[in-house]
Protein backbone atom coordinates (compact mmCIF):
# COMPACT_ATOMS: atom_id res chain seq x y z
CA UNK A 1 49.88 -23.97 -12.39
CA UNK A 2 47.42 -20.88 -12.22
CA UNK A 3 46.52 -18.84 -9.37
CA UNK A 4 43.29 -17.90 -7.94
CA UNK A 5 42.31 -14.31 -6.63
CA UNK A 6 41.80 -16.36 -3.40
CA UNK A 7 45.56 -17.71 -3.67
CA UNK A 8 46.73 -14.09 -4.26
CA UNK A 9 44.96 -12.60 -2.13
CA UNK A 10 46.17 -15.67 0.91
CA UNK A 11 49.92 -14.84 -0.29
CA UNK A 12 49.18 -11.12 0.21
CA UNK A 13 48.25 -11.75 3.77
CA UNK A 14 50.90 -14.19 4.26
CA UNK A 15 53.38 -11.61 3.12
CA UNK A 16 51.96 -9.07 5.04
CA UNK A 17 51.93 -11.44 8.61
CA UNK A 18 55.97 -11.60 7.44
CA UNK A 19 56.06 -7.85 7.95
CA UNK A 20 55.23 -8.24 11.41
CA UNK A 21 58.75 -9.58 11.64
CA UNK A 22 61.20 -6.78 10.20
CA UNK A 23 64.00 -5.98 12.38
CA UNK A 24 63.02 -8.74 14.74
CA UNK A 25 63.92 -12.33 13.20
CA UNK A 26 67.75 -11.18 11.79
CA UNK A 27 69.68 -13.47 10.79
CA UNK A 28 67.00 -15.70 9.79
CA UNK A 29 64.54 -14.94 6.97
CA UNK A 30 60.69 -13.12 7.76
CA UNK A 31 58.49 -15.73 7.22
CA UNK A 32 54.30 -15.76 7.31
CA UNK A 33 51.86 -18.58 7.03
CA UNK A 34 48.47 -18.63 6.07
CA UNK A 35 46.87 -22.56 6.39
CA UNK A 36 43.58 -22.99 4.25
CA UNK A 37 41.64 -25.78 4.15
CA UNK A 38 38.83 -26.08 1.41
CA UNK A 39 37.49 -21.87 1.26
CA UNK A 40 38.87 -21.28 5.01
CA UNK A 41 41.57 -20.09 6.84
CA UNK A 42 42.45 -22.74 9.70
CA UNK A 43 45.59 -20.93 10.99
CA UNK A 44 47.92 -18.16 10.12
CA UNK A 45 51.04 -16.79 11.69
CA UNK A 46 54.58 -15.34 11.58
CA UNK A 47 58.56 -16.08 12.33
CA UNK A 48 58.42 -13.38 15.71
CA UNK A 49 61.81 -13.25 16.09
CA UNK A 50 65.12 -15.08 15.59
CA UNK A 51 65.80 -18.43 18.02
């Protein structure tokens, strides 16, 4: 499986919408979503905080 500069650079921003999460979502994991369908970005989000 090979990776696209637009799959990197969706990770990057999922990874970065994870962030968001440090020292708020303990015990659970950080977690960020980016949801692309064709070339766009329908949705994207983050784990806020643990619950």
């Amino acid at each position: 499986m090979s990776f696209t500069a637009d799959d990197r650079r969706h990770m990057a921003q999922a990874l970065h919408l994870a962030a968001r999460g440090l020292n708020t979502t303990h015990p659970n994991p950080r977690v960020g979503c980016v949801i692309v369908a064709g070339a766009a970005v329908v949705g994207e989000g983050w784990h806020v905080r643990a619950g």
